[in-house]
Protein backbone atom coordinates (compact mmCIF):
# COMPACT_ATOMS: atom_id res chain seq x y z
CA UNK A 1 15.42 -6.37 3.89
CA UNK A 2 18.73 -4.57 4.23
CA UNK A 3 20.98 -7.95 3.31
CA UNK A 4 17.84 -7.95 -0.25
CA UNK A 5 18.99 -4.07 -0.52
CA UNK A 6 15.16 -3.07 -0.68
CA UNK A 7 15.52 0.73 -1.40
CA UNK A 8 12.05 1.17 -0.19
CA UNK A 9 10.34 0.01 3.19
CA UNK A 10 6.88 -0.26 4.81
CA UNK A 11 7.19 -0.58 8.75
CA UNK A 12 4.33 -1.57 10.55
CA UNK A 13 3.88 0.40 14.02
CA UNK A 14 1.73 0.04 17.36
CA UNK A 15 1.06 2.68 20.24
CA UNK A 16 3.46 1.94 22.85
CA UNK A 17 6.97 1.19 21.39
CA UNK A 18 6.54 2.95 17.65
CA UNK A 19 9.53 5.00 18.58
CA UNK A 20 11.83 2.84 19.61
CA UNK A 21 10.88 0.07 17.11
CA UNK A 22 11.50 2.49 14.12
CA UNK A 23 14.73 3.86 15.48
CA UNK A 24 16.24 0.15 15.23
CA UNK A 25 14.62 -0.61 12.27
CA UNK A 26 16.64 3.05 10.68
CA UNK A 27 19.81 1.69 12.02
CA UNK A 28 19.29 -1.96 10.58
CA UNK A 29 18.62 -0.57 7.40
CA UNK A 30 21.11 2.31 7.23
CA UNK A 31 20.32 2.99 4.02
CA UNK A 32 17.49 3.79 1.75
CA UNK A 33 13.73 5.42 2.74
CA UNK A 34 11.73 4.23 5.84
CA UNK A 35 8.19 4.84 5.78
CA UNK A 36 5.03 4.14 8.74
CA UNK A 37 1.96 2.32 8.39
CA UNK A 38 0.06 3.08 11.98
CA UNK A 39 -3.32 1.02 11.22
CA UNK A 40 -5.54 3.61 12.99
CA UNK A 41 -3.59 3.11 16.30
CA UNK A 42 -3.46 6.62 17.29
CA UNK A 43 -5.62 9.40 18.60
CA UNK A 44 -4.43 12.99 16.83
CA UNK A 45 -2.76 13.80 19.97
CA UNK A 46 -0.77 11.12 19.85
CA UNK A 47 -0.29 11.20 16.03
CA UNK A 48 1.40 14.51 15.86
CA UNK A 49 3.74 13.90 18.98
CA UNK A 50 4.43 10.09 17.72
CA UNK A 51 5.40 11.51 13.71
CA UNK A 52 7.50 14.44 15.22
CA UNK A 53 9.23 12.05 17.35
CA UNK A 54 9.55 9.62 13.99
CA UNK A 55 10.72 12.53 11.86
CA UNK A 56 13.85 12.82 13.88
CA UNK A 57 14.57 9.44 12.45
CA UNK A 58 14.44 10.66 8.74
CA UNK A 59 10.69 9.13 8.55
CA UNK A 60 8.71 11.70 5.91
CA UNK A 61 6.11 9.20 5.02
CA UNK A 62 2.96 8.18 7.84
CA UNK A 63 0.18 5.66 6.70
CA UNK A 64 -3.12 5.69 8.01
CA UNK A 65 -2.09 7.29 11.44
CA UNK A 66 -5.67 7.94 13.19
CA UNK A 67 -9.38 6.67 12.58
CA UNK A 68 -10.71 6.39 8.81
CA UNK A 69 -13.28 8.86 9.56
CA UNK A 70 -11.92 11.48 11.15
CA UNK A 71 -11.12 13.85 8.11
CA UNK A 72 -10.62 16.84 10.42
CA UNK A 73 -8.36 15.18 12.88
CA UNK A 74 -6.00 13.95 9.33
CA UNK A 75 -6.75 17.31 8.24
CA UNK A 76 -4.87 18.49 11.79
CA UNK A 77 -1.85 16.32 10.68
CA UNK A 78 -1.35 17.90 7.28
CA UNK A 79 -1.58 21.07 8.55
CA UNK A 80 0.56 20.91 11.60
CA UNK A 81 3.04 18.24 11.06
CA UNK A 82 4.17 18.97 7.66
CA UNK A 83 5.14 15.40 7.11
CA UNK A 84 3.33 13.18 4.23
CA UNK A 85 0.11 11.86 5.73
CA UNK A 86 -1.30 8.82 3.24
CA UNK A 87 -4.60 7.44 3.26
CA UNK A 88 -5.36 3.76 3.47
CA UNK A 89 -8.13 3.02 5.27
CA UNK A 90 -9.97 6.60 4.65
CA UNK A 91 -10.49 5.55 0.47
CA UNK A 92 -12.31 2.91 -0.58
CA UNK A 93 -14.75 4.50 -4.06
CA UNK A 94 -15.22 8.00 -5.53
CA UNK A 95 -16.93 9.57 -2.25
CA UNK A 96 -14.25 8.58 -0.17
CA UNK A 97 -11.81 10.66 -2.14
CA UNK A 98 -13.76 13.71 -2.94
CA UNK A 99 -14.08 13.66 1.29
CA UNK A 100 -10.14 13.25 1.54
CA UNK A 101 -9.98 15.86 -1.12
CA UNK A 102 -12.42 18.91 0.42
CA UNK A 103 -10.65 18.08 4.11
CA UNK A 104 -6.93 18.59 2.83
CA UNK A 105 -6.98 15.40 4.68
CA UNK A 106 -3.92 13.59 3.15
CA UNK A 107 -1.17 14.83 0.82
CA UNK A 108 -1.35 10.94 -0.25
CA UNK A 109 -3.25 7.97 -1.40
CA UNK A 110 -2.90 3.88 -1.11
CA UNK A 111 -4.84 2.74 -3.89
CA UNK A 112 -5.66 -1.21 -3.81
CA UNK A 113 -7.49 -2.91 -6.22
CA UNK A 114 -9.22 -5.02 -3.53
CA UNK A 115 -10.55 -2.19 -1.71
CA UNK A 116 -11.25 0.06 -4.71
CA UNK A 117 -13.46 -2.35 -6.89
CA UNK A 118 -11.31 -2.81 -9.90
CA UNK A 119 -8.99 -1.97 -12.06
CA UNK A 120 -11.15 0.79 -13.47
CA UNK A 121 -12.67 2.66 -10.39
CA UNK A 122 -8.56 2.07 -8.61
CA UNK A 123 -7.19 3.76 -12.01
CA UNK A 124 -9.99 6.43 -11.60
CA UNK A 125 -9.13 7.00 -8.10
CA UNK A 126 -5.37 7.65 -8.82
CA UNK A 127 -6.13 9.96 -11.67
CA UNK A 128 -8.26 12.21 -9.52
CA UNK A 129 -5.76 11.90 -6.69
CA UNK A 130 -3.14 13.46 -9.04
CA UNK A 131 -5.25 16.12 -10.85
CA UNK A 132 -5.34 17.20 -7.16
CA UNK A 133 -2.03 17.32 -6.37
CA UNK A 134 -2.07 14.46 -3.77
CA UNK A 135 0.76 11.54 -4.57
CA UNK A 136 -0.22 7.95 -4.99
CA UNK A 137 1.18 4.35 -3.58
CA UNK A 138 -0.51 1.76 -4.83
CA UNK A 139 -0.42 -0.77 -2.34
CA UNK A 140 -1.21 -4.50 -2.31
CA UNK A 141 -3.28 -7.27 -0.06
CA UNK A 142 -0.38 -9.39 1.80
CA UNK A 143 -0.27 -12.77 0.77
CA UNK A 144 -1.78 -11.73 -2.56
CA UNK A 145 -1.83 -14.28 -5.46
CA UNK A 146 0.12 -13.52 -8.88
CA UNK A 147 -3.36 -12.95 -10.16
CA UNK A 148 -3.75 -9.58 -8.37
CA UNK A 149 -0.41 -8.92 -8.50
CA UNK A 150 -0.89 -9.21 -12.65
CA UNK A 151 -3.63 -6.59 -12.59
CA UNK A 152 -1.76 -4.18 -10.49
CA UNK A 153 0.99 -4.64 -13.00
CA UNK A 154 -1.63 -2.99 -15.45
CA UNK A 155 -2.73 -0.99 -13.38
CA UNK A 156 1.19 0.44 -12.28
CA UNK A 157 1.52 0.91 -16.56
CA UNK A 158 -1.29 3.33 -16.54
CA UNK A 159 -1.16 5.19 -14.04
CA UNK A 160 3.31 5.35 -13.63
CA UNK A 161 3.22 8.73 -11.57
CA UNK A 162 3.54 6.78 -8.61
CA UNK A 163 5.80 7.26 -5.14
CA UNK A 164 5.66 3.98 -3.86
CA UNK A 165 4.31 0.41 -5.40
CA UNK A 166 4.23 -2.38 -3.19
CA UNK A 167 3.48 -6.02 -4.37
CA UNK A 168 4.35 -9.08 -6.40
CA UNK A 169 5.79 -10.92 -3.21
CA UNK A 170 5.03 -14.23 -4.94
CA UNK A 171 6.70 -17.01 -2.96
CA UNK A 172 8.42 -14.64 -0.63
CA UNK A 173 4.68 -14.54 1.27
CA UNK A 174 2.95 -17.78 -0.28
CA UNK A 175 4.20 -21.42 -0.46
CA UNK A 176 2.12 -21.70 -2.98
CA UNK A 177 0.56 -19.66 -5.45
CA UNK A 178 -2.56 -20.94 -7.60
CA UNK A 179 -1.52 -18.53 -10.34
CA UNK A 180 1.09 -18.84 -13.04
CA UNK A 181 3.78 -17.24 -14.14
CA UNK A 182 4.17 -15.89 -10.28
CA UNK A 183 5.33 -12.30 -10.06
CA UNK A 184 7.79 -12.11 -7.68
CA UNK A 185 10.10 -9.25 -7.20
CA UNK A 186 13.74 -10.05 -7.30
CA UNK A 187 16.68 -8.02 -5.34
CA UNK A 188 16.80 -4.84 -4.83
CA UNK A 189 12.67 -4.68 -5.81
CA UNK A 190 13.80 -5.65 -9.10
CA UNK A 191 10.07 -6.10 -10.55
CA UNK A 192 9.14 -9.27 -12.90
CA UNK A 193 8.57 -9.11 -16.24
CA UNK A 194 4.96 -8.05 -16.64
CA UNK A 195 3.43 -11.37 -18.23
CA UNK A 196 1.92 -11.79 -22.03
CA UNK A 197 -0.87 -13.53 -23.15
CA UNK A 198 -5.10 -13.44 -22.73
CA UNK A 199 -6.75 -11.12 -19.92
CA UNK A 200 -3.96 -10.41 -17.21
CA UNK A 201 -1.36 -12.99 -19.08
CA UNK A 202 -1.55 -15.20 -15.78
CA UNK A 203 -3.41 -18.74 -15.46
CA UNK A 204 -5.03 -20.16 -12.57
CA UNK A 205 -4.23 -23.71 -11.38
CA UNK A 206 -8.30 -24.80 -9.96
CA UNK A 207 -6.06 -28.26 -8.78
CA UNK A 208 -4.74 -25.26 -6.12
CA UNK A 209 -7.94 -23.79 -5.87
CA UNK A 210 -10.14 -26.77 -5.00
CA UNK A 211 -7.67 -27.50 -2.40
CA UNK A 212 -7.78 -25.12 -0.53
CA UNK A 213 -11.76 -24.63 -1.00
CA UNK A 214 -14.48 -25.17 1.58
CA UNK A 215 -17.42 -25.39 -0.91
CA UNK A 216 -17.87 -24.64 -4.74
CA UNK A 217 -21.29 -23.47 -6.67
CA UNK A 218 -21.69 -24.09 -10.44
CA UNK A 219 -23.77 -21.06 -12.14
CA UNK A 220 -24.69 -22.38 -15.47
C-alpha cells in the first residue's frame, strides 16, 4: 500500500495485538492517514483504553469498535475518547440511524449499498447522516464485482460530502470479474472513469455467472 502511495488506509484489528500491529503498520506507511476497523472485537473497557493507546499513533478514525447494539456503550466512546467513532455494523435502514442519531452514538457512518437496500434508502441514509452533522464513508463488500462498484460510483456523485470511499478493487481482489468495464482504482486511489451507457453503464458476462453458479430458476 505504501510502494501504490494509497493516501488513505483501512486496517483491520483483533483484541490481543491491535497495538502493536497498528504501530508497524504507521511506520510501514510513514505517510498518509491510518484508520481502524475493530469488527465488534472489543468490550467498552477495552475500546477506550485500546483507541487511546491507538491515538498515540496518529489513528483519529475507529470502525465499529464494540457490539452493534450497544448504543450507550458507542455513546461512552464519543463522549470520552474524543476520537471519530464510525458505525458499520450498528446501520443497516432508517431505524438504525435515527437510534445512532438519539444515542450520539457515532460522529460517523459506513454506508454500503449491500447492507442498506439500495441505492435509494443508502443515498437516504447519508443525507440524514449529514443533516445531522455525523460524516459519511461509504464503504464497499470485499471482493465486490464492477457491478456494485458502478452503483456506488452513482451513489459517490450524489452524495460527494464524503470522508472516506472505499471500493472499485476490480482485479486487485477478483481474478475475475463477471462485469464489464471493471472499475479498478489505479495508483495513488486514482478512481476509474465512471462508465457510460444503459442502467449503471456496466454489462454482465452470464458465461461468468453460470460458472460459478450452483443452480439457476427461470421466472417467466
Amino acid at each position: 500500500m505504501r510502494l501504490y502511495a494509497l493516501g488513505s488506509v483501512k486496517m483491520k484489528v483483533g483484541r490481543e495485538t491491535a497495538d502493536k500491529a497498528v504501530n508497524t503498520a504507521a511506520l510501514i506507511l510513514a505517510r498518509g492517514s491510518l484508520r481502524v476497523d475493530a469488527n465488534m472485537a472489543w468490550s467498552p473497557d477495552e475500546a477506550v483504553v485500546a483507541m487511546g493507546k491507538m491515538a498515540r499513533h496518529g489513528i483519529r478514525s475507529f470502525e465499529q469498535p464494540i457490539a452493534a447494539a450497544d448504543l450507550d456503550g458507542l455513546s461512552r466512546l464519543v463522549a470520552e475518547t474524543g476520537l471519530d467513532v464510525i458505525a458499520d455494523e450498528s446501520l443497516t435502514d432508517a431505524g438504525s440511524m435515527r437510534r445512532l442519531l438519539e444515542h450520539n452514538a457515532c460522529t460517523a457512518v459506513n454506508v454500503r449499498i449491500s447492507k442498506c437496500g439500495g441505492i435509494v434508502a443508502a443515498c437516504n441514509r447519508c443525507n440524514e447522516a449529514l443533516a445531522a452533522g455525523v460524516k459519511v464513508q461509504l464503504g464497499c463488500q470485499v471482493g465486490e464485482s464492477s457491478l456494485l462498484s458502478a452503483a456506488q460510483m452513482v451513489l459517490a456523485a450524489a452524495v460527494q460530502d464524503v470522508i472516506f470511499i472505499e471500493g472499485c478493487f476490480g482485479h486487485h481482489l477478483l481474478r475475475e470479474d463477471p462485469a464489464s468495464p471493471v472499475l479498478q482504482f489505479g495508483y495513488a486511489g486514482r478512481p476509474p472513469a465512471r462508465p457510460r451507457g444503459i442502467g449503471l453503464g456496466v454489462a454482465l458476462d452470464e458465461s461468468v455467472l453460470r460458472r460459478f453458479s450452483t443452480g439457476h430458476a427461470v421466472v417467466a
